[in-house]
N, C-alpha and C. Protein backbone atom coordinates (compact mmCIF):
# COMPACT_ATOMS: atom_id res chain seq x y z
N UNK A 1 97.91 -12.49 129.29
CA UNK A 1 98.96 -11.65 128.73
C UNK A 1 99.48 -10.73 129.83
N UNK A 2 100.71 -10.64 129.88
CA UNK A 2 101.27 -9.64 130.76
C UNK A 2 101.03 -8.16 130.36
N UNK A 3 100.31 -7.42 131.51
CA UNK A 3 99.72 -6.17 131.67
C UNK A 3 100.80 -5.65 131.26
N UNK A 4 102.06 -5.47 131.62
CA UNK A 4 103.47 -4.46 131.04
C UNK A 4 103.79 -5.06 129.36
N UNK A 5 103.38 -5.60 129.05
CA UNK A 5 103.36 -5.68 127.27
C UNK A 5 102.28 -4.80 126.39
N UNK A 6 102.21 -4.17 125.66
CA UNK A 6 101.19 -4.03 124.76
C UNK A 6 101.72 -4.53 123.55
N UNK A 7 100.48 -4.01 122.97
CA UNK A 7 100.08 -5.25 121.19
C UNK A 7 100.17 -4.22 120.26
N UNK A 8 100.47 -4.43 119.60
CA UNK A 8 99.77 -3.44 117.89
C UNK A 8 98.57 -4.33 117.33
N UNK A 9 97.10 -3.62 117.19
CA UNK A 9 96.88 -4.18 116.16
C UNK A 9 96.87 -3.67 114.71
N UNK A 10 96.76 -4.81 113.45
CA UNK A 10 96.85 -4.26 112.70
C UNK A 10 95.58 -4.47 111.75
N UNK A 11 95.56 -4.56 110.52
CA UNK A 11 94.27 -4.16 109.45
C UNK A 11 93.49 -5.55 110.25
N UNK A 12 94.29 -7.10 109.75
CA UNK A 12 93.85 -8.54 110.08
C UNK A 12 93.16 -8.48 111.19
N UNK A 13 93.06 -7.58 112.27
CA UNK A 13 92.40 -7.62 113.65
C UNK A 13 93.58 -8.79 114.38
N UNK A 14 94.82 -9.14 114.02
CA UNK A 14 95.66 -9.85 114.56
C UNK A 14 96.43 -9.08 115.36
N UNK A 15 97.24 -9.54 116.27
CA UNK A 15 98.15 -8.85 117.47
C UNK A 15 99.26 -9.28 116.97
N UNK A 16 100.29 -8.40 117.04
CA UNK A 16 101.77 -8.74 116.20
C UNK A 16 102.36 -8.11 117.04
N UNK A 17 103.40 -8.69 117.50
CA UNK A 17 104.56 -8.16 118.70
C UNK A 17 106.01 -6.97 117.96
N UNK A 18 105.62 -6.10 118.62
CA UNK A 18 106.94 -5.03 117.91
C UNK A 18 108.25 -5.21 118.70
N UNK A 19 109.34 -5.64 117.51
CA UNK A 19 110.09 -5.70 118.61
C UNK A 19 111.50 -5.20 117.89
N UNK A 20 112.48 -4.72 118.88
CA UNK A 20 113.74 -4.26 118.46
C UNK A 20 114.92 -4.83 118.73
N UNK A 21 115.34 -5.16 117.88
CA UNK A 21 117.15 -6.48 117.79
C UNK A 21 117.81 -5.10 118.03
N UNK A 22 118.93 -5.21 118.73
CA UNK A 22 120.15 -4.58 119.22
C UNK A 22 121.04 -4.89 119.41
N UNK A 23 121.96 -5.21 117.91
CA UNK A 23 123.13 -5.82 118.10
C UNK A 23 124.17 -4.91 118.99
N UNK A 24 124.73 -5.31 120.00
CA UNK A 24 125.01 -4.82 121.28
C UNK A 24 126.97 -4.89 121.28
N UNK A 25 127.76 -4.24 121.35
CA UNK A 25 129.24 -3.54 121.61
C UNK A 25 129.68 -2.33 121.45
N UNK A 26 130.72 -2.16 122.27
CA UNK A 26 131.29 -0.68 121.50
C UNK A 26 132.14 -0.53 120.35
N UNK A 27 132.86 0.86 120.60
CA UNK A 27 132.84 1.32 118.80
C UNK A 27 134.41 -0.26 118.56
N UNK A 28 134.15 -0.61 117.53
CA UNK A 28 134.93 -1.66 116.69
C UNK A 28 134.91 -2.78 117.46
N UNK A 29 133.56 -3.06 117.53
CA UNK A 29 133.44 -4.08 118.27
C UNK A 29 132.63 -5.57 117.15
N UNK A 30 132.71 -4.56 115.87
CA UNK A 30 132.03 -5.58 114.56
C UNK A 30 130.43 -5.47 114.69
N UNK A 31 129.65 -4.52 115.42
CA UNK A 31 128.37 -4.56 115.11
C UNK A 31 128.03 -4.63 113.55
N UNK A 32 128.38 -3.30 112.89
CA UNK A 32 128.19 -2.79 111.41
C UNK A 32 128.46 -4.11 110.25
N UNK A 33 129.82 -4.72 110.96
CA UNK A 33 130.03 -5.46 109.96
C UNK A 33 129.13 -6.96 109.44
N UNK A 34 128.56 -7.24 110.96
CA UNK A 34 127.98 -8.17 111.23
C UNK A 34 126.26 -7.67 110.75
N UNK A 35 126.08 -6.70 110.61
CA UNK A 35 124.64 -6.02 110.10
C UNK A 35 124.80 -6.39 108.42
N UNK A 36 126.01 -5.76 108.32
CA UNK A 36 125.85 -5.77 106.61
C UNK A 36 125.75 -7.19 105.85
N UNK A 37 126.97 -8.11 106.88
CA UNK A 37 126.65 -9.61 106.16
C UNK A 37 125.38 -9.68 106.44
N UNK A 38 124.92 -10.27 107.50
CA UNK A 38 123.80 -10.96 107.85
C UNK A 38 122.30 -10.69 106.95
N UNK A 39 122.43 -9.25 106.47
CA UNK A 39 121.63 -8.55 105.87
C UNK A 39 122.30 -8.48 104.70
N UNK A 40 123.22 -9.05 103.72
CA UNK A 40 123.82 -8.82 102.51
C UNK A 40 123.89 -7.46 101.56
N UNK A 41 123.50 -6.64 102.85
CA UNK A 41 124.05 -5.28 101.99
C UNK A 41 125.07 -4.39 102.89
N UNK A 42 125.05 -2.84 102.57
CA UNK A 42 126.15 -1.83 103.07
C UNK A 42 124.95 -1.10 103.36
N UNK A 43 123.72 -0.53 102.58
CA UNK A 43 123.02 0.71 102.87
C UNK A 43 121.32 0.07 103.01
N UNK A 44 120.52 0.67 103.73
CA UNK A 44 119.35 0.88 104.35
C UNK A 44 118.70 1.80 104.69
N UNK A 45 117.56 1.76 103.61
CA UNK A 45 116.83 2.84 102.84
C UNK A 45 115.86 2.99 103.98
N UNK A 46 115.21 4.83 103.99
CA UNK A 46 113.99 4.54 105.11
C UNK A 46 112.85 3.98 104.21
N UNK A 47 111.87 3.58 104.57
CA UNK A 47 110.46 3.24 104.33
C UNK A 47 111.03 1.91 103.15
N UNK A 48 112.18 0.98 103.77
CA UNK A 48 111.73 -0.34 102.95
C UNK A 48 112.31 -1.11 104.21
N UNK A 49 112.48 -2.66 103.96
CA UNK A 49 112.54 -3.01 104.94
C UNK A 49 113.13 -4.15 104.21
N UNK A 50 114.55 -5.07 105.36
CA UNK A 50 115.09 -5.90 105.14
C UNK A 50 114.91 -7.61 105.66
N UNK A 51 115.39 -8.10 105.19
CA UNK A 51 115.36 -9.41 105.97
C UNK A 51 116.65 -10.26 106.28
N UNK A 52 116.90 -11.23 107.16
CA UNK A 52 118.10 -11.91 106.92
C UNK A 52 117.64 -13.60 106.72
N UNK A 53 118.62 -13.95 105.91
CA UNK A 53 118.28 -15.36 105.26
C UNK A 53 118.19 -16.16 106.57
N UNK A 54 116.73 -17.34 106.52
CA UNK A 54 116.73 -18.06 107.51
C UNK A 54 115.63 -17.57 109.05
N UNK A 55 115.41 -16.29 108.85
CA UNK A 55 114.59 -16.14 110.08
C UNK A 55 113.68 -15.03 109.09
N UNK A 56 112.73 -15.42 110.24
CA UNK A 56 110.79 -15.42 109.56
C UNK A 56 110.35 -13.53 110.28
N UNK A 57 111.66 -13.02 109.84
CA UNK A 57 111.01 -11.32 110.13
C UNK A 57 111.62 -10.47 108.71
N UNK A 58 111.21 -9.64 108.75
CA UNK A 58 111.87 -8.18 107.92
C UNK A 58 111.68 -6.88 109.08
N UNK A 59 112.33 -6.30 108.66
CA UNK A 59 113.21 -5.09 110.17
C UNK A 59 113.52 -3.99 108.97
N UNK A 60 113.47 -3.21 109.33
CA UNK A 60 113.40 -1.33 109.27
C UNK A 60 115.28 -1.69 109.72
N UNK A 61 116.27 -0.92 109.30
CA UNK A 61 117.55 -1.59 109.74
C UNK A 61 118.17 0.13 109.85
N UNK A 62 119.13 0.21 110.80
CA UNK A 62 119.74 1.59 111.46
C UNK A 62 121.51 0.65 111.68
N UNK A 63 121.93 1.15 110.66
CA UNK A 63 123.84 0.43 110.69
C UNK A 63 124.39 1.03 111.69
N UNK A 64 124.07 2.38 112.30
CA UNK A 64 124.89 3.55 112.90
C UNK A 64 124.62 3.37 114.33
N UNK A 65 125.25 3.23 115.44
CA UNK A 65 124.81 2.98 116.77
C UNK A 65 125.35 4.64 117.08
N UNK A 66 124.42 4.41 118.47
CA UNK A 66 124.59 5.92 118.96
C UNK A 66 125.62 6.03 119.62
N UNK A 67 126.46 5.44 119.69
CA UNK A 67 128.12 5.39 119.66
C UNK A 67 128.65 6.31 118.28
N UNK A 68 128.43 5.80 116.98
CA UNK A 68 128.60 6.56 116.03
C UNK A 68 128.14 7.86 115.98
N UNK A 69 126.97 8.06 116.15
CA UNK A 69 126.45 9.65 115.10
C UNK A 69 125.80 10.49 116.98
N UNK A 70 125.77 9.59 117.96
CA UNK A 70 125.49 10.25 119.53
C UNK A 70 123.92 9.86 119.62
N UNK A 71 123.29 10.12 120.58
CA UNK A 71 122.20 9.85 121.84
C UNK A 71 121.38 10.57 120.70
N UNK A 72 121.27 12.01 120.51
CA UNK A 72 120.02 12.45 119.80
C UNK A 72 119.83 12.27 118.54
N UNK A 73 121.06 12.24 117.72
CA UNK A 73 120.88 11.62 116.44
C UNK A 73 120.40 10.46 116.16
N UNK A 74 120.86 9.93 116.94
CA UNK A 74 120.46 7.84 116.57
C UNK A 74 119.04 8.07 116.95
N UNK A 75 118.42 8.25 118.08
CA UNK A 75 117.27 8.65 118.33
C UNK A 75 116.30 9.10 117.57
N UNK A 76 116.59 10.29 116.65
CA UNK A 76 116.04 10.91 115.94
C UNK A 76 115.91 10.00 114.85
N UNK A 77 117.01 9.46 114.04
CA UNK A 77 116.99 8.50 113.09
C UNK A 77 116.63 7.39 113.32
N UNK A 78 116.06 6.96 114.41
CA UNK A 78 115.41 5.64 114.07
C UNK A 78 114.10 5.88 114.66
N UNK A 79 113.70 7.20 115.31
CA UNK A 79 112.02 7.71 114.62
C UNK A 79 111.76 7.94 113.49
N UNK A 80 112.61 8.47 112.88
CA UNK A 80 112.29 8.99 111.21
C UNK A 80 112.81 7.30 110.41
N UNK A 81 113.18 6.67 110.52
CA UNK A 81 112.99 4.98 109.97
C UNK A 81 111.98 4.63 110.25
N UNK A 82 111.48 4.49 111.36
CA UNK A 82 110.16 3.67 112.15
C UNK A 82 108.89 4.28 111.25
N UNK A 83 109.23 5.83 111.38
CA UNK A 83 107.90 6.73 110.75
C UNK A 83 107.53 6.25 109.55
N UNK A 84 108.85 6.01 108.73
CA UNK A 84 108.02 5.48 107.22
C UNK A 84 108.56 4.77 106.85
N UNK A 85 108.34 3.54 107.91
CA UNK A 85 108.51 2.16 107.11
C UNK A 85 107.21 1.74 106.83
N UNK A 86 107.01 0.68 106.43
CA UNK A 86 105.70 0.53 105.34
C UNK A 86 105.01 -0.41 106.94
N UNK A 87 103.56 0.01 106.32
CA UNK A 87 102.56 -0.25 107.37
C UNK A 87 102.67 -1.17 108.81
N UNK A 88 103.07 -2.27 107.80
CA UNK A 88 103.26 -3.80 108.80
C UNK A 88 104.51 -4.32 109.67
N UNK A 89 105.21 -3.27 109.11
CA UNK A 89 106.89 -3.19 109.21
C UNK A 89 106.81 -2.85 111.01
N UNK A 90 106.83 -4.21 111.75
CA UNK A 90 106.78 -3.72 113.30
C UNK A 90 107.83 -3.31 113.87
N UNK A 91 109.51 -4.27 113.20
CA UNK A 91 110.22 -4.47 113.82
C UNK A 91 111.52 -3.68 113.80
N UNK A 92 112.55 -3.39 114.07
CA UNK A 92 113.76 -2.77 113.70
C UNK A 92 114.92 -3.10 114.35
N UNK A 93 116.20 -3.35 113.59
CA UNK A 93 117.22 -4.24 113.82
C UNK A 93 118.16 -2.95 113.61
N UNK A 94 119.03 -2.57 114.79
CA UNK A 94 120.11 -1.63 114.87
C UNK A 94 121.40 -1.92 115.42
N UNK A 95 122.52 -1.44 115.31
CA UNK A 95 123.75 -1.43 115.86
C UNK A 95 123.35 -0.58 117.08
N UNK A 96 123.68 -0.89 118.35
CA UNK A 96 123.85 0.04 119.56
C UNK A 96 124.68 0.00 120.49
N UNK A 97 125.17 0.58 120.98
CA UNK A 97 126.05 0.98 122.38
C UNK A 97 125.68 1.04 123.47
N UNK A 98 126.08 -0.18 124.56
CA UNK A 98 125.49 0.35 125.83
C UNK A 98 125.80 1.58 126.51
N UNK A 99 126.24 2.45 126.03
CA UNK A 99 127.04 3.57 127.41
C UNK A 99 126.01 4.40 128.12
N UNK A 100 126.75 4.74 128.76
CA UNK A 100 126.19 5.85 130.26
C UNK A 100 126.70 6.91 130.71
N UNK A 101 127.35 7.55 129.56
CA UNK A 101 127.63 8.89 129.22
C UNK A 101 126.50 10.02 129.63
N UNK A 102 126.66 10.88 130.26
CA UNK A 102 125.45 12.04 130.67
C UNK A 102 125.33 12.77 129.06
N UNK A 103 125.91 12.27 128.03
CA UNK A 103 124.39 13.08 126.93
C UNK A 103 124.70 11.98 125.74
N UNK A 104 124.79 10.39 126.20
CA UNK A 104 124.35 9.08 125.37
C UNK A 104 124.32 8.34 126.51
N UNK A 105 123.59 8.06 127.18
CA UNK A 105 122.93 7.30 128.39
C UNK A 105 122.29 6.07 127.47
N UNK A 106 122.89 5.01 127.30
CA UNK A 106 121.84 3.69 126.77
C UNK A 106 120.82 3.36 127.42
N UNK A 107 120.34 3.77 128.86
CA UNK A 107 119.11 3.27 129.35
C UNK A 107 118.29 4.61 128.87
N UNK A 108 118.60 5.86 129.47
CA UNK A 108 117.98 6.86 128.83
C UNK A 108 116.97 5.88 126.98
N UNK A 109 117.69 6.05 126.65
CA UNK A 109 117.75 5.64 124.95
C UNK A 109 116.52 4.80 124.79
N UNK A 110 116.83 3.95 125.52
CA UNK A 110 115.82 2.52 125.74
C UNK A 110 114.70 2.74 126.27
N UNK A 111 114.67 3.97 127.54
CA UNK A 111 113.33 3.89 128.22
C UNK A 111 112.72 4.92 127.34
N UNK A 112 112.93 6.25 126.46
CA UNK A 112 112.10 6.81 126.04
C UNK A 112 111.95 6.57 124.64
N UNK A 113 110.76 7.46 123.53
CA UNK A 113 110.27 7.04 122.60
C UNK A 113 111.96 6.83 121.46
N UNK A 114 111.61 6.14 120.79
CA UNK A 114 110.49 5.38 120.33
C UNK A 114 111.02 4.24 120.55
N UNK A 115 111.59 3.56 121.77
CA UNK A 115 111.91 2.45 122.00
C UNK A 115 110.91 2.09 123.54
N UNK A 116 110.27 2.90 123.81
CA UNK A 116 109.36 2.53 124.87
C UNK A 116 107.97 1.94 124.01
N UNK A 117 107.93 2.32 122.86
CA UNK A 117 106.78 1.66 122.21
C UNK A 117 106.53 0.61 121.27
N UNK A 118 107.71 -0.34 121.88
CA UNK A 118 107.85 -1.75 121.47
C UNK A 118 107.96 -2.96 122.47
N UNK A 119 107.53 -3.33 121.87
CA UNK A 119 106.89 -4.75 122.91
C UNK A 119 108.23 -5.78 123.93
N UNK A 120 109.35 -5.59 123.05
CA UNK A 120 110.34 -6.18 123.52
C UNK A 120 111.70 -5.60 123.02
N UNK A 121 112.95 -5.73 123.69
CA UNK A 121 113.94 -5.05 123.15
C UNK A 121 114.92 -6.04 123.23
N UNK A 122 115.15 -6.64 122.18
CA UNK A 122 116.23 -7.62 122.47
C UNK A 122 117.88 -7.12 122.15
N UNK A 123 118.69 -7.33 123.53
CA UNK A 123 119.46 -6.75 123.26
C UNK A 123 120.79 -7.96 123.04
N UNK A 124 121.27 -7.99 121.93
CA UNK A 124 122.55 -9.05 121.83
C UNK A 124 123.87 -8.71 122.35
N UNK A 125 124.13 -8.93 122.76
CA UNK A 125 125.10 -8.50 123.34
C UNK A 125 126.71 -9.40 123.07
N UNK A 126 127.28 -8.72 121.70
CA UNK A 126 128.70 -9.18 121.16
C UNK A 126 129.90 -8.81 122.47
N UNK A 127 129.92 -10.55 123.35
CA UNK A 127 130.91 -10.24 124.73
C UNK A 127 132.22 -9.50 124.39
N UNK A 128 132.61 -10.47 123.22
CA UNK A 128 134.36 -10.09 122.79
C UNK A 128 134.25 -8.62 121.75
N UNK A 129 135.29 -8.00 122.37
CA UNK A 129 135.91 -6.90 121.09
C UNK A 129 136.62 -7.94 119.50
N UNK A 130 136.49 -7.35 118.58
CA UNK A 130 136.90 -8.37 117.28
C UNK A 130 137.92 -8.71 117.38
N UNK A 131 139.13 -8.02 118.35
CA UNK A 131 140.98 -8.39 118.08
C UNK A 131 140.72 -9.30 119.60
N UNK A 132 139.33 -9.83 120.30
CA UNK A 132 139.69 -10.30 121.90
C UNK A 132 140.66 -9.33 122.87
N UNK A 133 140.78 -7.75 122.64
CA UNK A 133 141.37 -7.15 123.24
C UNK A 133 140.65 -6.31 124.39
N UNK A 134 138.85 -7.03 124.07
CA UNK A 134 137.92 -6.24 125.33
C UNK A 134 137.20 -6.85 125.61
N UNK A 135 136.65 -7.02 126.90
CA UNK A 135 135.20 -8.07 127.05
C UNK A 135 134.24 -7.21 127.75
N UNK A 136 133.32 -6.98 126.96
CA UNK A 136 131.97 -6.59 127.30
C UNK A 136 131.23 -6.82 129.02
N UNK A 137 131.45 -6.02 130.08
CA UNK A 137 131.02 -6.49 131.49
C UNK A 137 129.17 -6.50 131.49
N UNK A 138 129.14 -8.10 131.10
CA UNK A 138 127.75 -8.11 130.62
C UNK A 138 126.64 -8.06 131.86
N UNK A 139 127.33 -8.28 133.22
CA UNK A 139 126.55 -7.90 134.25
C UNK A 139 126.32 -6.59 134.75
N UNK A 140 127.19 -5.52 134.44
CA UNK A 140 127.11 -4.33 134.48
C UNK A 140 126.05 -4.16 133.58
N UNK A 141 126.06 -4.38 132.46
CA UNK A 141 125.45 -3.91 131.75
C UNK A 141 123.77 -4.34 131.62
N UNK A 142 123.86 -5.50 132.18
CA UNK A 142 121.97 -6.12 132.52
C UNK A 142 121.82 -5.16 133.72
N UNK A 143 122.61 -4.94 134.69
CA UNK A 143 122.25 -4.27 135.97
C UNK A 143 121.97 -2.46 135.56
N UNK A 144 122.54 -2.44 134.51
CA UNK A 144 122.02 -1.03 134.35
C UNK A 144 120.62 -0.69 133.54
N UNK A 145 120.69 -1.74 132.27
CA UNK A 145 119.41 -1.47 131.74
C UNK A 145 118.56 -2.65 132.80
N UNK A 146 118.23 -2.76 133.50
CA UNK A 146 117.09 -4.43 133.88
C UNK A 146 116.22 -3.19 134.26
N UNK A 147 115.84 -1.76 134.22
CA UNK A 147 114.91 -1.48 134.69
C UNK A 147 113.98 -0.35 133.40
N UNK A 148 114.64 -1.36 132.28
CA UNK A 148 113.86 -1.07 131.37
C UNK A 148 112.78 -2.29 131.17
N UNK A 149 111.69 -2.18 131.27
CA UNK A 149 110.89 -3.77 131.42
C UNK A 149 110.49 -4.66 130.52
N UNK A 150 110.87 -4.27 129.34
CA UNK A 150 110.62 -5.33 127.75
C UNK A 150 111.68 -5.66 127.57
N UNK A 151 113.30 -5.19 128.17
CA UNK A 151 114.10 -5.85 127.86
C UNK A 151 114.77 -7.74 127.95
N UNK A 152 114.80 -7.93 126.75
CA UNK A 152 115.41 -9.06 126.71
C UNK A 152 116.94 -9.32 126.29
N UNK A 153 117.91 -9.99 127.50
CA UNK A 153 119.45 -10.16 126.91
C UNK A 153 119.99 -11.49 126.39
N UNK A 154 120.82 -11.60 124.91
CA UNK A 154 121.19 -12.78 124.79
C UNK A 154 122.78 -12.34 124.88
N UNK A 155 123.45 -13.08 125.02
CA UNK A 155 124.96 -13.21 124.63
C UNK A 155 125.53 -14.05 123.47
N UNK A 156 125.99 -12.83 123.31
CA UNK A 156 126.70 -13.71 121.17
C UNK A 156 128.40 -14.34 122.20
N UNK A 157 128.64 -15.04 122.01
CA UNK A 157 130.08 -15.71 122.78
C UNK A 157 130.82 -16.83 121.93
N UNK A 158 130.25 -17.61 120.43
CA UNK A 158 130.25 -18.41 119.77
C UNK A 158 131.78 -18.44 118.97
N UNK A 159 131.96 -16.88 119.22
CA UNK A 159 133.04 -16.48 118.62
C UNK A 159 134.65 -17.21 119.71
N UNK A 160 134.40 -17.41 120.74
CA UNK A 160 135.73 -17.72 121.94
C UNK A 160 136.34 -18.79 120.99
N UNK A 161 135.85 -19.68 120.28
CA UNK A 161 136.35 -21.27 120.16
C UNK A 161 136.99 -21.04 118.85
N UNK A 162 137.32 -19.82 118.21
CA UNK A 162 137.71 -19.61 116.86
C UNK A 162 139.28 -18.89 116.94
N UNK A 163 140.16 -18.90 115.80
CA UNK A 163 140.70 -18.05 115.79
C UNK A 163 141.01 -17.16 114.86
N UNK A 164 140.24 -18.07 113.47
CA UNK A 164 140.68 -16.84 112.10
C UNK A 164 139.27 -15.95 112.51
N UNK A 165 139.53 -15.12 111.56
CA UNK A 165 138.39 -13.84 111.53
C UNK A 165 137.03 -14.11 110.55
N UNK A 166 137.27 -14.58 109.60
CA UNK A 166 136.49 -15.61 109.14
C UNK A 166 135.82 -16.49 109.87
N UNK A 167 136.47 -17.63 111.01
CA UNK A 167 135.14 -18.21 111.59
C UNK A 167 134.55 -17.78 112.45
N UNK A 168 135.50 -16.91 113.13
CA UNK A 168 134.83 -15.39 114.32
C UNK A 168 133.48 -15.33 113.82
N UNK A 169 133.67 -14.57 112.36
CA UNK A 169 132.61 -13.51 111.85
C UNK A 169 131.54 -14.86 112.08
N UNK A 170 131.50 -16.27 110.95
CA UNK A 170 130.41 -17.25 110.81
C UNK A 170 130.25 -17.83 111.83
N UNK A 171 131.11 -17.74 112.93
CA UNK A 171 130.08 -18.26 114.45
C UNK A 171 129.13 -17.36 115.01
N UNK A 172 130.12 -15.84 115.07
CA UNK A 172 128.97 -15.05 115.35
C UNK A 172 127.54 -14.93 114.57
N UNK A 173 127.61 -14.81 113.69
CA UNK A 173 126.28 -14.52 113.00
C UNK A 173 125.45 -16.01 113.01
N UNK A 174 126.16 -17.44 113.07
CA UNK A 174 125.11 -18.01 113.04
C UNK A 174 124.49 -18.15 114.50
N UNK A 175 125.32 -18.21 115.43
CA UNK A 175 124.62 -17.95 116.62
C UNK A 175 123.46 -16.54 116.87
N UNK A 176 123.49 -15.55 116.17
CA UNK A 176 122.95 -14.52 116.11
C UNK A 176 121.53 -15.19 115.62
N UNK A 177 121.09 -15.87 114.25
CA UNK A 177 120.80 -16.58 113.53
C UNK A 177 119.76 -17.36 114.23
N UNK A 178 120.75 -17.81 114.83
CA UNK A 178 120.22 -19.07 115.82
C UNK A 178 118.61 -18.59 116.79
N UNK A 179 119.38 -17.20 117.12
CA UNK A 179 118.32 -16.78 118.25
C UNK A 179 117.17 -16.26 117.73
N UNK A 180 117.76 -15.22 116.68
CA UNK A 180 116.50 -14.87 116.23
C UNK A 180 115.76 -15.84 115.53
N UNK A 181 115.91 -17.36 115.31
CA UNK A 181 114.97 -18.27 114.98
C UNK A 181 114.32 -18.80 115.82
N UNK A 182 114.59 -18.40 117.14
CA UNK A 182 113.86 -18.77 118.18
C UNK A 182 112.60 -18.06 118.56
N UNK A 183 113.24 -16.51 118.07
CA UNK A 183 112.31 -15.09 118.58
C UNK A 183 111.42 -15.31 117.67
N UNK A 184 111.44 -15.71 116.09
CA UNK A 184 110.62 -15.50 114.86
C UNK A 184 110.20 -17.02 114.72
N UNK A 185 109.50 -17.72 114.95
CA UNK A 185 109.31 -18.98 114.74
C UNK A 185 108.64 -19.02 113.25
C-alpha cells in the first residue's frame, strides 16, 4: 500500500477508502444541475446520505461550490456534513471551483481539513461552459492542484459531439456515470 494513502477502519475491522467526487467548473458551468439529476433531487440533508442510480457508493452531497457561498463557508459546510453523516458514510460528492483567488484558493481548499483526510480526491473536471462559450484550461488547472497528493483528474468532454441541451446534459452525466463505475466497482 502506498505510505501517502491512509485507511479508515471501521466496526468490520475492514479498510474502506474515503473519498471525495468534485464535480469540477465555474459559476454556470452546470455543476448544480448535473448534481441534482444524477442524484434525483434539489436538496441534501446533513447526516443522510445519497446515492446515484448505477454506481455502488452513497455520498454525504454539498450542491453549493465555493464559488457560490466562498472558501470558508463551503469549508465549513462540508465539515459540518462530513461531521454527521451516519457512521459508514466515507464519501462526499460536491460542486467545486477550481480558483486561486487569495481568500478562495482551490488548492488551499484541497490541501487542508477536511479534504486532507480523505484518501483520494477525485476531481471531474466539466471542460465546456453549458452555452460552449468557455473551456476549462485543464492543464493549468492539474498544474496547480498536482501538489495535492490524493488527487485524482478525470475530464467530463462527452458533451463536444452534442448539440441540444438535453443530450449535453445525458452525455455528460453518463460519462460522469461511467467513471464513477470504475471508482466503485
Amino acid at each position: 500500500m502506498d505510505c501517502n494513502v491512509r485507511r479508515k477502519e471501521i466496526d468490520s475491522g475492514t479498510e474502506v477508502m474515503k473519498r471525495a467526487i468534485l464535480l469540477t467548473g465555474f459559476n454556470n458551468w452546470g455543476k448544480t444541475t448535473h448534481i441534482y439529476n444524477m442524484f434525483g433531487r434539489t436538496r441534501f440533508y446533513q447526516g443522510s446520505t445519497y446515492s446515484i442510480p448505477g454506481v455502488n457508493a452513497s455520498f454525504t452531497v454539498e450542491s453549493h461550490s465555493n464559488d457560490d457561498v466562498g472558501e470558508v463557508r463551503f469549508v465549513k459546510t462540508v465539515k459540518s456534513k462530513i461531521s454527521k453523516a451516519p457512521q459508514r458514510a466515507n464519501d462526499i460528492f460536491c460542486a467545486f471551483c477550481p480558483t486561486r483567488e487569495r481568500g478562495n484558493d482551490s488548492r488551499r481548499i484541497l490541501s487542508g481539513k477536511p479534504f486532507s483526510s480523505f484518501d483520494e480526491i477525485h476531481l471531474l473536471l466539466l471542460k465546456y461552459k453549458w452555452d460552449f462559450h468557455a473551456e476549462l484550461r485543464i492543464k493549468e488547472i492539474e498544474a496547480h492542484l498536482s501538489l495535492v497528493s490524493n488527487m485524482r483528474f478525470f475530464t467530463v468532454a462527452a458533451d463536444v459531439a452534442h448539440s441540444s441541451d438535453a443530450q449535453r446534459c445525458q452525455a455528460r452525466e453518463a460519462q460522469i456515470v461511467s467513471y464513477l463505475q470504475r471508482v466503485y466497482p
